[in-house]
N, C-alpha and C. Protein backbone atom coordinates (compact mmCIF):
# COMPACT_ATOMS: atom_id res chain seq x y z
N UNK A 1 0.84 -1.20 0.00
CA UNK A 1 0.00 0.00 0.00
C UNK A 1 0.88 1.25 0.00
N UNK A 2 0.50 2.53 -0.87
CA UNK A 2 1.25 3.67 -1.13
C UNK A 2 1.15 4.50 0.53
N UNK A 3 2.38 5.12 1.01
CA UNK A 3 2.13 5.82 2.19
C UNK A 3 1.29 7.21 1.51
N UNK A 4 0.69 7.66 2.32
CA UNK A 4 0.06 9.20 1.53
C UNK A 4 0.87 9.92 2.20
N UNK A 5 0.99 11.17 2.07
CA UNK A 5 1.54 12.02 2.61
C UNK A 5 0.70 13.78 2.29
N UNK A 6 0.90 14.04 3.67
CA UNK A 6 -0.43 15.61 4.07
C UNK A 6 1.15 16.58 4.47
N UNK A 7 1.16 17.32 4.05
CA UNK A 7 2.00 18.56 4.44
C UNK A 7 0.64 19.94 5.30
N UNK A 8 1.26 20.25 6.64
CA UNK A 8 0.68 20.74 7.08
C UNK A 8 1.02 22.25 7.31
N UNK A 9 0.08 23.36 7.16
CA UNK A 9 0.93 24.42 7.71
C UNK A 9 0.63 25.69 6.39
N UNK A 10 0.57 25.69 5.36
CA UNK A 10 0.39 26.49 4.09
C UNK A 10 -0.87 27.45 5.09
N UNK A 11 0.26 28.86 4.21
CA UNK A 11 -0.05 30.56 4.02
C UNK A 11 -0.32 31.13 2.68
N UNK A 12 0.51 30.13 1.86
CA UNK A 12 0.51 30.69 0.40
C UNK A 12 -0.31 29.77 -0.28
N UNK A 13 -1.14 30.59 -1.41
CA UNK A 13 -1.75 29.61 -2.53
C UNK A 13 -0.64 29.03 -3.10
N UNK A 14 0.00 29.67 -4.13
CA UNK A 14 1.14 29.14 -5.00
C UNK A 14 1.89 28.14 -4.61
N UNK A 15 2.51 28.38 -3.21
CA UNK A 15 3.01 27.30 -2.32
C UNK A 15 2.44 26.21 -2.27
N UNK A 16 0.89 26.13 -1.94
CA UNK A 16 0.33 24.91 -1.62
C UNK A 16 -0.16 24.39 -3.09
N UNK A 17 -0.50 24.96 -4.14
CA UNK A 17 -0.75 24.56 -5.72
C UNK A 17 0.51 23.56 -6.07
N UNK A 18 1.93 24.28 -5.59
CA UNK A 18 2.97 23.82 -6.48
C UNK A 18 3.31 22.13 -5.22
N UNK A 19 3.14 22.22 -4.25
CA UNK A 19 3.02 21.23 -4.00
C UNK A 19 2.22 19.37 -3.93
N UNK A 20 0.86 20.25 -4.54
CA UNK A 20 0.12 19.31 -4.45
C UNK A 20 -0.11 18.74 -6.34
N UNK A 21 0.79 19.98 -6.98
CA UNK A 21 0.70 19.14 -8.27
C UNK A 21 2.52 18.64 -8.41
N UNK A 22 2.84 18.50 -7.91
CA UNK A 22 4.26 18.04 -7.38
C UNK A 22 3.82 16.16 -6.40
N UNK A 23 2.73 15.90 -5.64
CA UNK A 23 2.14 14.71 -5.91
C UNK A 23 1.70 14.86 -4.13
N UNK A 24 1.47 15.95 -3.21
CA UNK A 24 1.31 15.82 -2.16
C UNK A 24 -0.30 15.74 -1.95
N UNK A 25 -0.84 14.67 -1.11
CA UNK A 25 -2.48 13.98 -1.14
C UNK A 25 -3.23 14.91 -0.47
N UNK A 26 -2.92 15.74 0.56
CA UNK A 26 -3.43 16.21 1.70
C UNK A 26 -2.68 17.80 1.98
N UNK A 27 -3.30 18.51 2.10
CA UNK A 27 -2.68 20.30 2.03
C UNK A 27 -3.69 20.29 3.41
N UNK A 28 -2.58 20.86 4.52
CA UNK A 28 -3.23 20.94 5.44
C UNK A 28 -2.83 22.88 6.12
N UNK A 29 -4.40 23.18 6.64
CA UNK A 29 -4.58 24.35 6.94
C UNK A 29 -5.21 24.84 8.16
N UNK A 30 -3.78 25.75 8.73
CA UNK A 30 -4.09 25.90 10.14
C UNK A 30 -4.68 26.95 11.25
N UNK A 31 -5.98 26.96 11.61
CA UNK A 31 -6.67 27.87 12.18
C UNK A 31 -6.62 28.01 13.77
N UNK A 32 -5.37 27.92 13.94
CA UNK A 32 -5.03 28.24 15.23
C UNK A 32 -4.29 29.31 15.83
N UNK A 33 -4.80 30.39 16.34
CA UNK A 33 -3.98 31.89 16.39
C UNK A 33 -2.57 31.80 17.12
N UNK A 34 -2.26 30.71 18.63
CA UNK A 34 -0.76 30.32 18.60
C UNK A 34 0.14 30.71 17.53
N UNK A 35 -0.05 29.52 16.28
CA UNK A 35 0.57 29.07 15.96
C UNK A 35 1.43 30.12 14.43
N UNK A 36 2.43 29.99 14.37
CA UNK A 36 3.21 30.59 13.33
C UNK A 36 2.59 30.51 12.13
N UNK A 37 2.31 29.19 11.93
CA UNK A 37 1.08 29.08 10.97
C UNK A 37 0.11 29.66 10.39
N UNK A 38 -0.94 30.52 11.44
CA UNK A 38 -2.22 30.45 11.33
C UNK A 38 -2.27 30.91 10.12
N UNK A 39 -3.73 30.45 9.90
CA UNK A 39 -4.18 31.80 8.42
C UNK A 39 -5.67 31.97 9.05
N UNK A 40 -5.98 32.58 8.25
CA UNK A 40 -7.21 33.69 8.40
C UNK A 40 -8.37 32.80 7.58
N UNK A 41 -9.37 33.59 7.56
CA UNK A 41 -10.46 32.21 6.72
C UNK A 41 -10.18 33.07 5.17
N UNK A 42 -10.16 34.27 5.10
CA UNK A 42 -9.64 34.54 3.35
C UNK A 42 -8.36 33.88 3.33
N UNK A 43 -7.71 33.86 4.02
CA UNK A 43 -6.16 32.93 3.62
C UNK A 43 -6.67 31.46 3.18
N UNK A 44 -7.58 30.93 3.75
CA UNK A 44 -7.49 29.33 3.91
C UNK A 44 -8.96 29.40 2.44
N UNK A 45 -9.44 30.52 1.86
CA UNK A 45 -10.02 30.03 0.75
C UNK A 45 -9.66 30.45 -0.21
N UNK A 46 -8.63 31.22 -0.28
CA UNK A 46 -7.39 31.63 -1.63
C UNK A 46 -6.45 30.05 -1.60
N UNK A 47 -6.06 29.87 -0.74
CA UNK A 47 -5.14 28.71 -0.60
C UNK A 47 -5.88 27.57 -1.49
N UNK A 48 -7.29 27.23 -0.79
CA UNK A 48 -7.76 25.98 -1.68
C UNK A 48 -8.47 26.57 -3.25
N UNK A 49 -8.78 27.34 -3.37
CA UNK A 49 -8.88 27.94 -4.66
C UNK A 49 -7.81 27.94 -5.71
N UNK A 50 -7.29 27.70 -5.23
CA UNK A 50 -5.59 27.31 -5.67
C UNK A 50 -5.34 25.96 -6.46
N UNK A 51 -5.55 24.95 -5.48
CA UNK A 51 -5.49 23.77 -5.69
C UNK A 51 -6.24 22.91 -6.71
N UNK A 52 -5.70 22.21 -7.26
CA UNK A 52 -6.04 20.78 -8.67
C UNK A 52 -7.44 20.16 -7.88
N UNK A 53 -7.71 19.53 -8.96
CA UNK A 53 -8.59 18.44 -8.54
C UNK A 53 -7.90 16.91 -7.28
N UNK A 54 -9.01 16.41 -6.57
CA UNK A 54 -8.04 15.22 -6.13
C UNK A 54 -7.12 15.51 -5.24
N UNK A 55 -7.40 16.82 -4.37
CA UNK A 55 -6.47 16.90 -3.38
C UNK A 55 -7.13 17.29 -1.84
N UNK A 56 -6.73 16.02 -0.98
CA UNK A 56 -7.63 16.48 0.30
C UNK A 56 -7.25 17.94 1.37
N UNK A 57 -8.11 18.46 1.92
CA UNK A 57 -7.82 19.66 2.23
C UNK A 57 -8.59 19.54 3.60
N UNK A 58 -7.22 19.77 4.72
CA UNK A 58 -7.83 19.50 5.71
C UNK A 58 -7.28 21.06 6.97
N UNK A 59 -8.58 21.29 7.32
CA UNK A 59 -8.71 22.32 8.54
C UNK A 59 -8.11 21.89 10.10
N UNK A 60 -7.61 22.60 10.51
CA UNK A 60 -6.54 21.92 12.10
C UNK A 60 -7.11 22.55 12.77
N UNK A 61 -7.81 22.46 13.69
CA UNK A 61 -7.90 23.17 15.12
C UNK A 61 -7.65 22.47 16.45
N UNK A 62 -7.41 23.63 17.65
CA UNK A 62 -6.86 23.04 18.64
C UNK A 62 -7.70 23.68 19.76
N UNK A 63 -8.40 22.94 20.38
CA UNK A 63 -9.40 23.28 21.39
C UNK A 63 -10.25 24.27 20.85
N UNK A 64 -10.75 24.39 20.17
CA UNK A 64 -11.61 25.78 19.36
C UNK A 64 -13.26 25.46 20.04
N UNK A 65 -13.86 26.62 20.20
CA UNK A 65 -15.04 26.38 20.39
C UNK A 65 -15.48 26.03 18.92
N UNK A 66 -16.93 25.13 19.29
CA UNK A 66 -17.63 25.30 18.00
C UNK A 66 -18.03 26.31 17.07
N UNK A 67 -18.55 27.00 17.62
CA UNK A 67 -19.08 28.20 17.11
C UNK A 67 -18.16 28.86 16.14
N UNK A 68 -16.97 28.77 16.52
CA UNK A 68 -15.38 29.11 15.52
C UNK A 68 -15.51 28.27 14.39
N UNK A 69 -15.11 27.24 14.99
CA UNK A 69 -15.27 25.69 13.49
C UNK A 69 -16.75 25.69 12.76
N UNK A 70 -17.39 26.23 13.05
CA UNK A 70 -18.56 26.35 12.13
C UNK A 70 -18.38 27.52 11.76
N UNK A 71 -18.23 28.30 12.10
CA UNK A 71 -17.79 29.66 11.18
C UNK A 71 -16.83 29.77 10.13
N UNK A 72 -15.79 28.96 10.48
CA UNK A 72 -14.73 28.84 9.18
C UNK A 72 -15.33 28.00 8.71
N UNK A 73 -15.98 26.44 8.75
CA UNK A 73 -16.58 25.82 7.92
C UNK A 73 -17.70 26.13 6.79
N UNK A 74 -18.22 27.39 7.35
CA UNK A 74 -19.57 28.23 6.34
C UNK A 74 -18.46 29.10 5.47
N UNK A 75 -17.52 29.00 5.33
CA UNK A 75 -16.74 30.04 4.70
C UNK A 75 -15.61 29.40 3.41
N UNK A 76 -15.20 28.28 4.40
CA UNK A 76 -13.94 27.54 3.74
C UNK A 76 -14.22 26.23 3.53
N UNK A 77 -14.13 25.54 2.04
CA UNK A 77 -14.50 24.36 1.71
C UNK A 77 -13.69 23.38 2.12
N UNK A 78 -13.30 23.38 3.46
CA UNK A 78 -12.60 22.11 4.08
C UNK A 78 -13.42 20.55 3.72
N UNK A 79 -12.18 19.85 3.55
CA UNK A 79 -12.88 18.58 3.48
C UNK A 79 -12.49 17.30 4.54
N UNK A 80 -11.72 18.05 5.44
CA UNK A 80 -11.28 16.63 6.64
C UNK A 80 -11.11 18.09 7.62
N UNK A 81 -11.38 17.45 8.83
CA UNK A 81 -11.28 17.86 9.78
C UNK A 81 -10.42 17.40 10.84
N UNK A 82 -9.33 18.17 11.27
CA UNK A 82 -8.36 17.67 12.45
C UNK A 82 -8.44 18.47 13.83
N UNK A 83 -8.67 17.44 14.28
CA UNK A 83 -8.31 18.35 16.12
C UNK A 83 -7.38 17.79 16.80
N UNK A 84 -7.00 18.64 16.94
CA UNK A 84 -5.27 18.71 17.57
C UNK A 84 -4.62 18.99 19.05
N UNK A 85 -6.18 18.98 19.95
CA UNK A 85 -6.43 19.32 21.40
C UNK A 85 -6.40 18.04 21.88
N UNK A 86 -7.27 18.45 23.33
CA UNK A 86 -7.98 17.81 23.82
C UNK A 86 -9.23 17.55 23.52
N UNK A 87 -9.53 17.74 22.54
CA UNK A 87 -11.37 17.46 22.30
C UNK A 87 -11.76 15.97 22.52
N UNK A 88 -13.00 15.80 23.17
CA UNK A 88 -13.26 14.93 23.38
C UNK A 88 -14.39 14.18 21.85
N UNK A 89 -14.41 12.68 21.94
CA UNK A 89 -14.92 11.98 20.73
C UNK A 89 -16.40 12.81 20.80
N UNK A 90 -17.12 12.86 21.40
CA UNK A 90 -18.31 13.76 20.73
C UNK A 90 -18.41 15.23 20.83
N UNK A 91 -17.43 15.96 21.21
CA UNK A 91 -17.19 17.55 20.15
C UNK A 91 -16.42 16.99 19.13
N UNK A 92 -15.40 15.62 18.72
CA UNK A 92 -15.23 15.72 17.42
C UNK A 92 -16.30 15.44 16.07
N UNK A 93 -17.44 15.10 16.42
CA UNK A 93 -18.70 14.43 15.97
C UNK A 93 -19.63 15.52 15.81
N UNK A 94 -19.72 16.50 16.16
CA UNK A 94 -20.22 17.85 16.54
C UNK A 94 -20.74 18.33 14.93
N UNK A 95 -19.93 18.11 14.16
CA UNK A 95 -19.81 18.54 12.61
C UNK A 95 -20.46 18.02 11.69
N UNK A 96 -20.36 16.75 12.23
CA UNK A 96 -21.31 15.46 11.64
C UNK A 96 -19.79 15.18 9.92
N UNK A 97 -18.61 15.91 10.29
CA UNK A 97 -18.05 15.84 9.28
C UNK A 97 -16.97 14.50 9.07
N UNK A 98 -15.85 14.47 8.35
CA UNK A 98 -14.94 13.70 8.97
C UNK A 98 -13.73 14.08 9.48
N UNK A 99 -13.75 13.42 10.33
CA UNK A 99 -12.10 14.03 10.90
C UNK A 99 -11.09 12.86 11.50
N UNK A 100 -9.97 13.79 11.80
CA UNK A 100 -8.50 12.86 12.11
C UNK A 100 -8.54 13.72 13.88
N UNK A 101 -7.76 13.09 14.98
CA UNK A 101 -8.00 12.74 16.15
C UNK A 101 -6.51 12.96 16.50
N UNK A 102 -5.81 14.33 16.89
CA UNK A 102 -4.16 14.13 16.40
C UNK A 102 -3.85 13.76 18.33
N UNK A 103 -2.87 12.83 18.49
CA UNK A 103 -2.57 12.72 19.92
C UNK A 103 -0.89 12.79 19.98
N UNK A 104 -0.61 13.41 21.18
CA UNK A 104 0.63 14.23 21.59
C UNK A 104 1.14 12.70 22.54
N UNK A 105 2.06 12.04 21.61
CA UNK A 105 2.64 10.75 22.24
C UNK A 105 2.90 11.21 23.84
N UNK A 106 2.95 9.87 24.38
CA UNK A 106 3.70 9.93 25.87
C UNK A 106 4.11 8.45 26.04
N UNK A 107 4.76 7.95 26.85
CA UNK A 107 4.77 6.36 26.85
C UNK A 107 3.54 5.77 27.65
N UNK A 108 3.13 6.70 28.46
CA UNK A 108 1.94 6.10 29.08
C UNK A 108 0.46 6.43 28.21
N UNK A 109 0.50 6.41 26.95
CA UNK A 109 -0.71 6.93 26.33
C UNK A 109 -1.44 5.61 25.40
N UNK A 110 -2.48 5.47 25.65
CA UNK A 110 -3.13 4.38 25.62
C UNK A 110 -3.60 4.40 24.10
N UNK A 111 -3.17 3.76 23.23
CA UNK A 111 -3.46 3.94 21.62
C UNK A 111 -4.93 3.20 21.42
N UNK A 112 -5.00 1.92 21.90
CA UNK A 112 -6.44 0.81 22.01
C UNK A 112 -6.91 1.35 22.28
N UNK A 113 -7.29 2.16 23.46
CA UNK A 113 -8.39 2.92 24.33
C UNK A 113 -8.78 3.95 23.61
N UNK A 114 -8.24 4.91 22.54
CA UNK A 114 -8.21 5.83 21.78
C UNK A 114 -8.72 5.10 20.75
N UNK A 115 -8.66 3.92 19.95
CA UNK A 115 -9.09 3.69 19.23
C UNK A 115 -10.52 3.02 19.39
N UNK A 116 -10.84 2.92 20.50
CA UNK A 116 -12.29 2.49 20.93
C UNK A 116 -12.90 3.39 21.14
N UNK A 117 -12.46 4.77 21.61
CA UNK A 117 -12.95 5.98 22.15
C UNK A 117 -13.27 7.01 20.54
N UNK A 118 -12.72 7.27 19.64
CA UNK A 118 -12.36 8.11 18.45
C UNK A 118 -13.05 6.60 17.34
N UNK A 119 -13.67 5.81 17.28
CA UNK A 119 -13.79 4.21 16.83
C UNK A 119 -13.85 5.13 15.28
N UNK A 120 -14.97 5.99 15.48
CA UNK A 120 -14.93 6.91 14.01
C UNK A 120 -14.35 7.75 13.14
N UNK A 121 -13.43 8.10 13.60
CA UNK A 121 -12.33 8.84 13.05
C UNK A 121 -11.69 8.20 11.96
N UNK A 122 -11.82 8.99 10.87
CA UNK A 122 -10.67 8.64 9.58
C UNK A 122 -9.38 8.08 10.07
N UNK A 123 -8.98 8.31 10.76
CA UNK A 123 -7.64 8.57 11.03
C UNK A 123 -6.98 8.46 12.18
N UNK A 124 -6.31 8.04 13.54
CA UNK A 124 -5.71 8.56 14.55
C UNK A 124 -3.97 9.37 13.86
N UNK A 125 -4.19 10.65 14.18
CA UNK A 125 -2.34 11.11 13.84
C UNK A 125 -1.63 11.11 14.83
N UNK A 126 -0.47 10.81 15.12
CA UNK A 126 0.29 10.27 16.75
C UNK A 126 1.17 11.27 16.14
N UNK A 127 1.64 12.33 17.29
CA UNK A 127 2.73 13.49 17.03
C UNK A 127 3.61 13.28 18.44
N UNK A 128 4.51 13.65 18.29
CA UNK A 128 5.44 14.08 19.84
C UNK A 128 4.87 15.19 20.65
N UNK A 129 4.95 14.63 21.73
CA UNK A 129 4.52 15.56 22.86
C UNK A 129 5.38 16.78 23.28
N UNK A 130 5.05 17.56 23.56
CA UNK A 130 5.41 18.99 24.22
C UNK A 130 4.82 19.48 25.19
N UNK A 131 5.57 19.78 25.87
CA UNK A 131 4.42 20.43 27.13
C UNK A 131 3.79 21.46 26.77
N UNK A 132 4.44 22.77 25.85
CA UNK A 132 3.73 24.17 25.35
C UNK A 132 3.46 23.86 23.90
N UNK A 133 4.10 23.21 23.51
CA UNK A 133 3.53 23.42 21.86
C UNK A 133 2.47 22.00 21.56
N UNK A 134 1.66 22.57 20.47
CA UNK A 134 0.58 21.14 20.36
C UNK A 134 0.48 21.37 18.91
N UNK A 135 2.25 20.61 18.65
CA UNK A 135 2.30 20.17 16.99
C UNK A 135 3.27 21.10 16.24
N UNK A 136 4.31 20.67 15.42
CA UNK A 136 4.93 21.29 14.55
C UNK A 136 6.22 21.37 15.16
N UNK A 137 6.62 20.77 16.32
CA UNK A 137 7.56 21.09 17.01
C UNK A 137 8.91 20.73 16.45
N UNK A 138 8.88 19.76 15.23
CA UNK A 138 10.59 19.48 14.89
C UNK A 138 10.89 17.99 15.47
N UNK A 139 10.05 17.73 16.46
CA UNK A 139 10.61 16.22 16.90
C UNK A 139 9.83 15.26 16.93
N UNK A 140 10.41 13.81 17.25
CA UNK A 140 9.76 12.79 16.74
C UNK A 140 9.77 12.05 18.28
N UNK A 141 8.66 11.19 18.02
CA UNK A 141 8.55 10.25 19.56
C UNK A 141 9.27 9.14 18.94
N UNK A 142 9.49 7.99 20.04
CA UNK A 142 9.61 6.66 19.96
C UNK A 142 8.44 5.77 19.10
N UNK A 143 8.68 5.34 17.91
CA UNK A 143 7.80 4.97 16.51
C UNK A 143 7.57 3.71 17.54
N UNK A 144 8.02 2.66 18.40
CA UNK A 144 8.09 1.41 19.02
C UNK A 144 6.74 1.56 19.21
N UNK A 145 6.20 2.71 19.71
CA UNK A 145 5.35 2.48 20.95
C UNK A 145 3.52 2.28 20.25
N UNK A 146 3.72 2.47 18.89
CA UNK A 146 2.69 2.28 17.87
C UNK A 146 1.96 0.66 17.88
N UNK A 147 1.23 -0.30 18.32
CA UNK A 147 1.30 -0.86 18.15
C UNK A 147 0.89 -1.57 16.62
N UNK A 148 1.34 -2.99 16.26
CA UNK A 148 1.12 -3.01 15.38
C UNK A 148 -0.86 -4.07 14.98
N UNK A 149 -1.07 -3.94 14.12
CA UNK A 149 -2.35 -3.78 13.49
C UNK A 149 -3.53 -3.29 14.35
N UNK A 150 -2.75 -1.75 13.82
CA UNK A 150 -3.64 -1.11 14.59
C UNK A 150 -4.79 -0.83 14.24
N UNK A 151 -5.96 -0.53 14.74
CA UNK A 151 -7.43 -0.69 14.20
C UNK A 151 -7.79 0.36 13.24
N UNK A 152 -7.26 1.61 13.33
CA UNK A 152 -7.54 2.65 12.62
C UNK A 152 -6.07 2.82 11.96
N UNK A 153 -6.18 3.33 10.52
CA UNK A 153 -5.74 3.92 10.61
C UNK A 153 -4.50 5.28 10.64
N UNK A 154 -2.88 4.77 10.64
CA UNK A 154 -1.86 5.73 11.54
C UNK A 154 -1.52 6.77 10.65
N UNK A 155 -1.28 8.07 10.78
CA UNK A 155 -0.88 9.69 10.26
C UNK A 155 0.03 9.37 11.49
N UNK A 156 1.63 9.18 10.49
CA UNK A 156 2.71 9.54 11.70
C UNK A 156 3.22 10.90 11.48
N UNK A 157 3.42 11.68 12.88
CA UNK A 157 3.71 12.77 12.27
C UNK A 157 4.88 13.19 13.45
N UNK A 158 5.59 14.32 13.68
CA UNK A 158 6.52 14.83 14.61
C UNK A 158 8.03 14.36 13.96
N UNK A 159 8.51 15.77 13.35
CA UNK A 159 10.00 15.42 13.42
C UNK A 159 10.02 14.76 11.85
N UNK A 160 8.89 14.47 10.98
CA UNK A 160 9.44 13.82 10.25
C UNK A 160 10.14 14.60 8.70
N UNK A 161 10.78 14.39 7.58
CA UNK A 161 11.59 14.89 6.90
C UNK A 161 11.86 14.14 6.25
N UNK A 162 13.09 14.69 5.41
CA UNK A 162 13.25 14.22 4.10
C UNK A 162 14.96 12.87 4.87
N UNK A 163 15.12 13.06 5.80
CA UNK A 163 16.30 12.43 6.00
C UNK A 163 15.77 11.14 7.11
N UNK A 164 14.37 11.58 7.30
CA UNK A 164 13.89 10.06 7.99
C UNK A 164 12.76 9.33 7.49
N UNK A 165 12.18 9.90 6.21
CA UNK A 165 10.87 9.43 6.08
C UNK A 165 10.86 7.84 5.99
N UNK A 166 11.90 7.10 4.97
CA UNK A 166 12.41 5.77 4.76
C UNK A 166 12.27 5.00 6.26
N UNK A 167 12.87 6.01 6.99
CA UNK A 167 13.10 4.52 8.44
C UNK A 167 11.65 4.68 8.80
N UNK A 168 11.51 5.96 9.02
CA UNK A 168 9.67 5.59 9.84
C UNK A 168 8.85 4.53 9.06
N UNK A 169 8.56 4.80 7.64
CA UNK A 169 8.21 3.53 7.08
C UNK A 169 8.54 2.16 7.29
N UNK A 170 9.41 2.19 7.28
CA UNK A 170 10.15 0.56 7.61
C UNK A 170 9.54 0.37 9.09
N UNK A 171 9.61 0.94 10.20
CA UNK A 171 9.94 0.91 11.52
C UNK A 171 8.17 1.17 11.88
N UNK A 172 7.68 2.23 11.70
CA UNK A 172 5.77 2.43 11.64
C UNK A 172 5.04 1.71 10.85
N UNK A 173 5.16 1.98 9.92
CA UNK A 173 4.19 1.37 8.54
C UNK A 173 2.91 2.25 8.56
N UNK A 174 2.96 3.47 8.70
CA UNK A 174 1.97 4.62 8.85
C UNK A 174 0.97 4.38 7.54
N UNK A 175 -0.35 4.56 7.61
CA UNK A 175 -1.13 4.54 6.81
C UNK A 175 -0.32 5.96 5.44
N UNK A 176 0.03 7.10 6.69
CA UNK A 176 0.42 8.24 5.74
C UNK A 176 1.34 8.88 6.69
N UNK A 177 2.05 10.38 6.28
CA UNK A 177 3.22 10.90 7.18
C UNK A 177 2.90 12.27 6.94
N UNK A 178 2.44 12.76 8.27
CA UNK A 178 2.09 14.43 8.28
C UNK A 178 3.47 15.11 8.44
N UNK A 179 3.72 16.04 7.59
CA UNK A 179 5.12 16.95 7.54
C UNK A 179 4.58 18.09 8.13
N UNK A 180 5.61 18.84 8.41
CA UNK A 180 5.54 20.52 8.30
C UNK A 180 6.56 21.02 8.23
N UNK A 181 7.00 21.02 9.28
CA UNK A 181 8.82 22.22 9.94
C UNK A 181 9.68 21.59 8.90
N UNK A 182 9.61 19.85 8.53
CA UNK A 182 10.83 19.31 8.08
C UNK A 182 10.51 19.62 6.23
N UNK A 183 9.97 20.39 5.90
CA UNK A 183 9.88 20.72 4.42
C UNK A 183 10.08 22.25 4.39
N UNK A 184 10.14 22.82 5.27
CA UNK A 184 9.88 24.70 5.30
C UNK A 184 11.28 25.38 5.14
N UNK A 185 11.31 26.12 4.28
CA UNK A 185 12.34 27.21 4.13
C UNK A 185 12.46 28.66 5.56
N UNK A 186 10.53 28.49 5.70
CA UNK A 186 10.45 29.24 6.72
C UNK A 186 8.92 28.79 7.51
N UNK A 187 8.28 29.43 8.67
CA UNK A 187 7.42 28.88 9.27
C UNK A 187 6.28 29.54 8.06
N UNK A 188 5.53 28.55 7.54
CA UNK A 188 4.73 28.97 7.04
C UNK A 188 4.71 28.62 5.41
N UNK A 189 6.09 28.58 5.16
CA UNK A 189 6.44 28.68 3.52
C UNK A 189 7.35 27.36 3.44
N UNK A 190 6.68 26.73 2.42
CA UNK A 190 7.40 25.01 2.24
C UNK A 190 8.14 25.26 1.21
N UNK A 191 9.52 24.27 1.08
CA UNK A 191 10.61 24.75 0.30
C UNK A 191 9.75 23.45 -0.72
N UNK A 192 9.66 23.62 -2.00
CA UNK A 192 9.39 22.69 -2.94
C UNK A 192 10.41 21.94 -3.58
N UNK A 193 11.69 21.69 -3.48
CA UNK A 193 12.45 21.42 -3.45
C UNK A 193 12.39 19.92 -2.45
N UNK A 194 12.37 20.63 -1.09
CA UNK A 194 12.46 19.17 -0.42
C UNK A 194 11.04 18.59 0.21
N UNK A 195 10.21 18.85 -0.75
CA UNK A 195 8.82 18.03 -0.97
C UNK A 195 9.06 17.09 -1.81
N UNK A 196 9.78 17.92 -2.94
CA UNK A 196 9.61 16.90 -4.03
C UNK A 196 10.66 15.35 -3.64
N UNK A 197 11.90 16.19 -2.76
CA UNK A 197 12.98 14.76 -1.75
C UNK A 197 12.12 13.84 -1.53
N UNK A 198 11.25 14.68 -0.50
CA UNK A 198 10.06 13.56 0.81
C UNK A 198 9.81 12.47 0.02
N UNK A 199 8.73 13.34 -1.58
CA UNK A 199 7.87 12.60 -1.86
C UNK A 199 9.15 11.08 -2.59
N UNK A 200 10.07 11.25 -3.08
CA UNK A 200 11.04 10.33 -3.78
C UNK A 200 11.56 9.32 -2.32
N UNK A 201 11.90 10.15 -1.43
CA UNK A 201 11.89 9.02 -0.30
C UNK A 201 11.00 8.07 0.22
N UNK A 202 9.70 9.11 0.14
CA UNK A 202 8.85 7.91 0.74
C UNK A 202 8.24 6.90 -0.27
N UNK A 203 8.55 7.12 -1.84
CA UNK A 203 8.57 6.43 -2.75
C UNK A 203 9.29 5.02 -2.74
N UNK A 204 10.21 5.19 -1.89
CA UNK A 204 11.89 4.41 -2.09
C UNK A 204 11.58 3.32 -1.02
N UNK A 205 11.20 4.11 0.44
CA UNK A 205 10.34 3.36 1.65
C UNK A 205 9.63 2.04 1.56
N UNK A 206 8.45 2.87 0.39
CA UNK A 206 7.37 2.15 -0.05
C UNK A 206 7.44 0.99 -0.66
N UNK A 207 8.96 1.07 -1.46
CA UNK A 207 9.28 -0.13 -2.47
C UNK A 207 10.38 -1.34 -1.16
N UNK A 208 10.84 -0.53 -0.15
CA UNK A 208 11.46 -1.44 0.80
C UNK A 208 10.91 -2.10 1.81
N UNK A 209 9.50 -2.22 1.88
CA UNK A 209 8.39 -2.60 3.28
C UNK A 209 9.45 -4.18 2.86
């Protein structure tokens, strides 16, 4: 099976166009005011206005009230939904849309229990934990702690790049591999250059399972 791969984080249309006709599945867009990231809801519908046919386009939020996520949703033609908090399985259901369930590894973090709890979710995405940041941080957890056939599912993400995508494959076997920091020239702006690396690595991965 092909790994997919979602680059997360796009400010620019052009940026996110030249990537996703360059072969990236998933353009991901982030509505969280923290974050270096954010964009605005005219940012996040120039961005997908942008984009080819055949490319998933997914909205990030992190503890957001509803009332927010339905407001950018009446505005911006998102088509996956990620929460990247603490939200619990029925505010992620709230939308009636689909979404991915992102969790901030720990060794004591219960993946089964999450997957009985989230049972509906497209997706579980497993990122490295931080105590202040929630996502994008540059680092990667212990891939061990994934178990294997897992029920949903895996978006590995934290830390990953063009100089590890190969081992996580071998070592995870991720359904797909959420990028950000490890493709960026700057916060916000992806170097296309080493997208196009990723995408040839995780090509290379794919042919070594």
């Amino acid at each position: 099976m092909r790994t997919r791969i979602k680059v997360c984080g796009f400010t620019d249309p052009e940026n996110a166009a030249a990537a996703a006709y360059h072969g990236v599945d998933a353009i991901g867009l982030v509505f969280y005011s923290p974050s270096p990231r954010n964009i605005t809801v005219e940012q996040g519908q120039k961005v997908i206005a942008a984009l080819p046919a055949f490319v998933t386009t997914v909205g990030l939020f992190v503890d957001e009230s509803y009332a927010v996520i339905e407001r950018v949703l009446s505005q911006v033609p998102i088509d996956l939904l990620q929460f990247h908090g603490d939200e619990s399985p029925a505010f992620c259901r709230l939308a009636g849309r689909p979404y991915i369930k992102a969790v901030r590894m720990r060794p004591e973090t219960d993946l089964m229990q999450l997957a009985d709890d989230f049972f509906d979710a497209s997706a579980l995405l497993v990122d490295a934990y931080h105590p202040d940041l929630k996502g994008g941080t540059g680092h990667h957890f212990d891939w061990n702690l994934i178990p294997d056939n897992y029920p949903l599912p895996i978006i590995l993400a934290g830390g990953i790049g063009v100089e590890n995508a190969q081992q996580a494959i071998k070592q995870a076997r991720p359904y797909a591999l959420d990028v950000s920091s490890g493709v960026e020239r700057q916060k916000g702006m992806k170097d296309i250059h080493k997208i196009v690396e990723l995408i040839t690595e995780v090509e290379l991965g794919d042919r070594r399972k």
